[in-house]
Protein backbone atom coordinates (compact mmCIF):
# COMPACT_ATOMS: atom_id res chain seq x y z
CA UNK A 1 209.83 129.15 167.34
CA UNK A 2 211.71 126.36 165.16
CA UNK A 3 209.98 124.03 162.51
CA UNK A 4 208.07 121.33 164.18
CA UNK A 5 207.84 117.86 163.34
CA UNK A 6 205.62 115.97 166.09
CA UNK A 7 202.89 118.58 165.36
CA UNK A 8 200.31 116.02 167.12
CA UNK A 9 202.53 116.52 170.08
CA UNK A 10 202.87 120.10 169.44
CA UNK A 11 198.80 120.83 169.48
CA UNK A 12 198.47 118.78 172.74
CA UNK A 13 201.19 120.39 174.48
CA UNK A 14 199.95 123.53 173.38
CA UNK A 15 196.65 123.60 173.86
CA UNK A 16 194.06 121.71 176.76
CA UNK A 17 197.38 119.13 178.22
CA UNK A 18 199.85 122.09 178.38
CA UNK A 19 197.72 124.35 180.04
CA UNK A 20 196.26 121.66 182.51
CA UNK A 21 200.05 120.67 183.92
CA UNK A 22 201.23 124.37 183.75
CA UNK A 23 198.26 125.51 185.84
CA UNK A 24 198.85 122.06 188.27
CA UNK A 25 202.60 121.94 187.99
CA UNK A 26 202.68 121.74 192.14
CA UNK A 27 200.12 118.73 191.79
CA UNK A 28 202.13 116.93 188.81
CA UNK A 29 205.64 117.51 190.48
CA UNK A 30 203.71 115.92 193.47
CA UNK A 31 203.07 112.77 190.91
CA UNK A 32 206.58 112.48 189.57
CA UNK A 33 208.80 113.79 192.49
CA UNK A 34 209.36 110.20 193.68
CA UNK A 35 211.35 109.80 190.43
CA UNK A 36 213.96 112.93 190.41
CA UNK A 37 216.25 110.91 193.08
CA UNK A 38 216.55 108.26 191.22
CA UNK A 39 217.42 110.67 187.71
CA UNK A 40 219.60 112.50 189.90
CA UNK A 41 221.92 109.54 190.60
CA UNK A 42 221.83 108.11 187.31
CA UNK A 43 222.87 111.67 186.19
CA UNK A 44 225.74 112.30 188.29
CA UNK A 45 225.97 116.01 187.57
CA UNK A 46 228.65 117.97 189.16
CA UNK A 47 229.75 121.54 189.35
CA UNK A 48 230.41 123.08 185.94
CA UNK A 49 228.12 120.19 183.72
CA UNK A 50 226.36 121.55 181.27
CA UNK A 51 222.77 119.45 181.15
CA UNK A 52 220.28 119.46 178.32
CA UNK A 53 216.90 118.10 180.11
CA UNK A 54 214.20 117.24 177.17
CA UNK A 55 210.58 117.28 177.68
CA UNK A 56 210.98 119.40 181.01
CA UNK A 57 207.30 120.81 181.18
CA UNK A 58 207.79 123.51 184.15
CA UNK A 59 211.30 122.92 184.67
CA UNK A 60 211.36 120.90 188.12
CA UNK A 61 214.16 118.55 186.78
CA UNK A 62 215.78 121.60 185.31
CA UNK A 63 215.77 123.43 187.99
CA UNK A 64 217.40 120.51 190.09
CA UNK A 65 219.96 120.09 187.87
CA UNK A 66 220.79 124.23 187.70
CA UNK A 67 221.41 123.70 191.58
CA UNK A 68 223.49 120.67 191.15
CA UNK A 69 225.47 122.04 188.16
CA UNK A 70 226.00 125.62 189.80
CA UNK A 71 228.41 128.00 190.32
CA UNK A 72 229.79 127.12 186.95
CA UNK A 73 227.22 125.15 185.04
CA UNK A 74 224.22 125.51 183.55
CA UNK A 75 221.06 123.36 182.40
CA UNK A 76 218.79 124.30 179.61
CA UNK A 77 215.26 122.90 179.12
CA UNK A 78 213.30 122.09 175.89
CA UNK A 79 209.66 121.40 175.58
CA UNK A 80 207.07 121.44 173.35
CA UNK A 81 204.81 123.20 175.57
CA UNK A 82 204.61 127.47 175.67
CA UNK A 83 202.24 127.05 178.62
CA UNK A 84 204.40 125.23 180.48
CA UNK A 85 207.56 126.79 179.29
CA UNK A 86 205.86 130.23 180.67
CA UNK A 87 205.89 128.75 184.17
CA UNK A 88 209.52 127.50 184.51
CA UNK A 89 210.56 130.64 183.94
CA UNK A 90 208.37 132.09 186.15
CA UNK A 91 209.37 129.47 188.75
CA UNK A 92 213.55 130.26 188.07
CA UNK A 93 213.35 133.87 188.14
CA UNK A 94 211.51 133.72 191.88
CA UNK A 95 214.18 130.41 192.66
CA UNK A 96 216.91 133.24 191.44
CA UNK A 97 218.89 130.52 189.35
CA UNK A 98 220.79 132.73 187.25
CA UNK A 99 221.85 129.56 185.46
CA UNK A 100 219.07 127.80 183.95
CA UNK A 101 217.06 129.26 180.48
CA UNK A 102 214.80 127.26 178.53
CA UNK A 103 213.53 126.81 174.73
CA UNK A 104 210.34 126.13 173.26
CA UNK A 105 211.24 123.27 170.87
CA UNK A 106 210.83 119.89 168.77
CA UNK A 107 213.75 117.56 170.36
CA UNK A 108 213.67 115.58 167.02
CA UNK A 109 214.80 118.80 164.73
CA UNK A 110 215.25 121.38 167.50
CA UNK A 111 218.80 122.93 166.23
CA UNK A 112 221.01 122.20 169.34
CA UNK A 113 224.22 123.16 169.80
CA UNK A 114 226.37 120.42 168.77
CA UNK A 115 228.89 118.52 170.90
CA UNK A 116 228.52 120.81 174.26
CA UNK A 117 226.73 119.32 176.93
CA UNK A 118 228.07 116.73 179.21
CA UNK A 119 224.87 115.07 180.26
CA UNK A 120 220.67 115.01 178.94
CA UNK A 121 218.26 114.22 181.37
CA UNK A 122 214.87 113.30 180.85
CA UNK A 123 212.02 112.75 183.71
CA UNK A 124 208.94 111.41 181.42
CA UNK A 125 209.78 113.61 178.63
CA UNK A 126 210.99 110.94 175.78
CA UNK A 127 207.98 108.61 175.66
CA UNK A 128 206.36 111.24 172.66
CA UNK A 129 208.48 111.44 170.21
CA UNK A 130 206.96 110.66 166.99
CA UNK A 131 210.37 109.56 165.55
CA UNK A 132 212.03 108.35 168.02
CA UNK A 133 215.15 107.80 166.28
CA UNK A 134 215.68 111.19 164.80
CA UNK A 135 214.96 112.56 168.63
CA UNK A 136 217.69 110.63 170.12
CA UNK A 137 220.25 111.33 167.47
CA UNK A 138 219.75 114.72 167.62
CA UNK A 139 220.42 114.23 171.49
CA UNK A 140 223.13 112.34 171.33
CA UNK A 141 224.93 115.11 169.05
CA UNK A 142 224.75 117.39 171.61
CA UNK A 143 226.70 115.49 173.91
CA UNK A 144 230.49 116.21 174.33
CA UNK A 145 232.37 113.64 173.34
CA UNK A 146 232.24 111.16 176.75
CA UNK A 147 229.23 112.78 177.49
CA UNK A 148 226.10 110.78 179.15
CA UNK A 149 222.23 110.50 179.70
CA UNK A 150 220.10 109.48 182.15
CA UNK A 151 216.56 108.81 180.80
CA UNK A 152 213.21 107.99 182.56
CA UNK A 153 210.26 106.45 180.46
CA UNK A 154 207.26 104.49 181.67
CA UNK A 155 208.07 100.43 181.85
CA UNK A 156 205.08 98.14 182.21
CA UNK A 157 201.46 99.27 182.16
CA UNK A 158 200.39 96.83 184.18
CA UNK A 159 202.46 98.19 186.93
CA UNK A 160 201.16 101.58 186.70
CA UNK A 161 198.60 101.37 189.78
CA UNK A 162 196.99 104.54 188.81
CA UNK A 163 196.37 103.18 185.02
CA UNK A 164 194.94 99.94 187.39
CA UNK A 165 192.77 101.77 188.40
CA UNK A 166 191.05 103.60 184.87
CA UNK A 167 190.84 100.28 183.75
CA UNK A 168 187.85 99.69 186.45
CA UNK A 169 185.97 102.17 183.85
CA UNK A 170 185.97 100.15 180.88
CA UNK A 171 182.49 99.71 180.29
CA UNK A 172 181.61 103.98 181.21
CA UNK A 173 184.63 104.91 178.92
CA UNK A 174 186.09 103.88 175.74
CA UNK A 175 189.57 103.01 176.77
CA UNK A 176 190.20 100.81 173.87
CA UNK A 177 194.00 100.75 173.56
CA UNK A 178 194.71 103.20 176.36
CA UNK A 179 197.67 101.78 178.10
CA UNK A 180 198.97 99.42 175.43
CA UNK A 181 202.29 99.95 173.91
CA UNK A 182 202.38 101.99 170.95
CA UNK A 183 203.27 106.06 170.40
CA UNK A 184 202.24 107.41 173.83
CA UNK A 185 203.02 107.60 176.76
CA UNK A 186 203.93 103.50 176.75
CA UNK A 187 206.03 103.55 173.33
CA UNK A 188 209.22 103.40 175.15
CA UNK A 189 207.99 100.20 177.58
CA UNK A 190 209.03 97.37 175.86
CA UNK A 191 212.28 95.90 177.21
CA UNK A 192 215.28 96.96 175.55
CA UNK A 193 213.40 99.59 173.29
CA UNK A 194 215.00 102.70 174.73
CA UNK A 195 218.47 101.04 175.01
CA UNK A 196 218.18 100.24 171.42
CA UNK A 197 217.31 103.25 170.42
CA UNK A 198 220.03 105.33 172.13
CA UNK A 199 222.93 102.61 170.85
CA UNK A 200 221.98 103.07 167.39
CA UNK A 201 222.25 107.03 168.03
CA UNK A 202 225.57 106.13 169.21
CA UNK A 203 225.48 106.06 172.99
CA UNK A 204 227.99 103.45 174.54
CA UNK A 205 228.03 101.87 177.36
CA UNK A 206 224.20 101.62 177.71
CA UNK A 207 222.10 100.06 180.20
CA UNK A 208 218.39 100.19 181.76
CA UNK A 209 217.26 99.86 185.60
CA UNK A 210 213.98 99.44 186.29
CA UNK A 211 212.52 101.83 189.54
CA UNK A 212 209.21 102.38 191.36
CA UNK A 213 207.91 105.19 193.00
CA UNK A 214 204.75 106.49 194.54
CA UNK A 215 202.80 109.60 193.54
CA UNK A 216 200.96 111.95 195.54
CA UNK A 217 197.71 112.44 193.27
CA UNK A 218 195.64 114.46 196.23
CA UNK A 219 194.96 114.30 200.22
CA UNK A 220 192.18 111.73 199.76
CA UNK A 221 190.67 109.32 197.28
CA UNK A 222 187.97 112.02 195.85
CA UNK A 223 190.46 114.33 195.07
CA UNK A 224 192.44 111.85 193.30
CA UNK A 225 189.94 110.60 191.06
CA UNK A 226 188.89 114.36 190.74
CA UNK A 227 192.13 115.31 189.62
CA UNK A 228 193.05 112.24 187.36
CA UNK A 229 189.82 112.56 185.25
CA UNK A 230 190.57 116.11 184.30
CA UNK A 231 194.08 115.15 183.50
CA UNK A 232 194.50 115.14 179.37
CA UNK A 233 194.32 111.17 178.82
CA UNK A 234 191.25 110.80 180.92
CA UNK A 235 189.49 113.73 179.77
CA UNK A 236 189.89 113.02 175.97
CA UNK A 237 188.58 109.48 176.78
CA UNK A 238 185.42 110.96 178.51
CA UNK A 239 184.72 113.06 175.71
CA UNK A 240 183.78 110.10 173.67
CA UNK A 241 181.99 108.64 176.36
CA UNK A 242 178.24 108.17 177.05
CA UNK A 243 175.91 111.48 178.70
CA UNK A 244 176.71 111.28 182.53
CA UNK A 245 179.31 109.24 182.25
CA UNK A 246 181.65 111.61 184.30
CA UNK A 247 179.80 111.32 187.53
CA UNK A 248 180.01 107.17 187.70
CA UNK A 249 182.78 107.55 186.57
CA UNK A 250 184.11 109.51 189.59
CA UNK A 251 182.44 107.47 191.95
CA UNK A 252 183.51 104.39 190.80
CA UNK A 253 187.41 105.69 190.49
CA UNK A 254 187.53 107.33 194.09
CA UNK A 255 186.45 103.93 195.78
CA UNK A 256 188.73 101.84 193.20
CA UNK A 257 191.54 104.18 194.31
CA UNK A 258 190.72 103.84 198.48
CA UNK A 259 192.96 101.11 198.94
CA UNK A 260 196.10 103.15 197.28
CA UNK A 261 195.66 105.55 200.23
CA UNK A 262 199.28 106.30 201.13
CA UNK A 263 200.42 109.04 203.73
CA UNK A 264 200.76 112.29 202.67
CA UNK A 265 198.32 111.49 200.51
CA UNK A 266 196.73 108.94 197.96
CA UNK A 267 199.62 107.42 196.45
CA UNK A 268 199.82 105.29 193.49
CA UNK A 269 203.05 103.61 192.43
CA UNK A 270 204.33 103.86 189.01
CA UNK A 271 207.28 102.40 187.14
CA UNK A 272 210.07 103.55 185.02
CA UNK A 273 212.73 102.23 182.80
């Protein structure tokens, strides 16, 4: 394991958060599938890229671009997480993708190779960083010279139907500034903040586009709410909440979440930049 500087990160992603998407990844890929088209195209990866995808939790997106990079590429994934690191490699070896590994790793000192991949890709993965700017330069000097990214953060909260909904719960939990740009998982949401950051790591040529997709967060509204309250955020945020708070608090989520009801499932759109 390599020095670590976003040790907050590092606990999290190592202890209840990490385990709770490694032991869910089918349910979470379910959440965020609606967003690897989109990364694909902006990607462009062809056989014989090498891709570097950061933040790649169980390795969906890696995985996806192994396949697109194959017979001759290869993609590598780096992540905080060990739990979650344990299950992509699990989930490669019975995929039989001979060319995909992965590293447990801080993106913002992680010793990459320099000057060697000819595309990063991201899906949710950059929003963490607890300096930013040292995280995208060390990116960026991976890239081959010409080389490219394609990058998803979250854009607005407000469009975030899912956060919509938590915010029915203000008065049962202490959301406070849950959802409000800042570090988290909205640091990255202000217009032009990403773009910024990658030109002064020395990207060219950059520009943002701003897509929605839905998320499949369970077969029916219960299950939904179910599984969103045990999710990290909401589960930290009950923790400080009032004795039988949980229970209205499920209620109360399941019917605010009854008219995002979308087929498969109960869907809930969120936006990216």
């Amino acid at each position: 394991m390599h020095p670590i500087a976003n040790t907050a990160q590092e606990q999290a992603w190592n202890g209840y958060e990490g385990a709770h998407w490694a032991a869910h990844q089918d349910r979470w890929d379910a959440v965020n599938a609606g967003f690897n088209q989109p990364l694909l195209d902006a990607a462009a990866i062809t056989p014989g890229d090498q891709v570097l995808d950061i933040g790649c939790g169980a390795g969906a997106t890696t995985r996806l671009a192994a396949r697109a990079a194959a017979p001759h590429g290869s993609a590598l994934g780096l992540d905080l997480s060990g739990p979650m690191l344990q299950r992509a490699r699990a989930c490669a070896e019975d995929a039989d993708l001979g060319n995909v590994r992965f590293e447990q790793g801080d993106a913002q000192v992680h010793p990459l190779p320099r000057g060697i991949f000819d595309v990063a890709v991201s899906r949710f993965g950059i929003m963490f960083f607890s300096d930013p700017a040292a995280a995208f330069a060390n990116i960026v000097a991976a890239l081959r010279p010409g080389g490219r990214a394609a990058l998803l953060c979250a854009a607005e909260p407000e469009g975030n139907q899912w956060l919509t909904a938590l915010t029915t719960l203000e008065d049962l939990l202490p959301l406070g500034g849950f959802g409000k740009p800042g570090p988290g998982m909205f640091s990255l949401a202000a217009p032009g903040a990403a773009a910024a950051l990658l030109s002064q790591a020395g990207l060219r040529n950059v520009r943002t586009e701003h897509v929605e997709a839905y998320g499949t967060w369970g077969h029916d509204a219960a299950e939904a709410a179910d599984f969103l309250l045990n999710s990290g955020p909401a589960r930290h945020l009950l923790t400080g909440a009032a004795p039988g708070a949980a229970t209205h608090a499920l209620a109360r989520l399941t019917d605010a979440l009854r008219p995002t009801r979308a087929t498969p499932g109960c869907g809930c759109a969120a936006p990216a930049g």
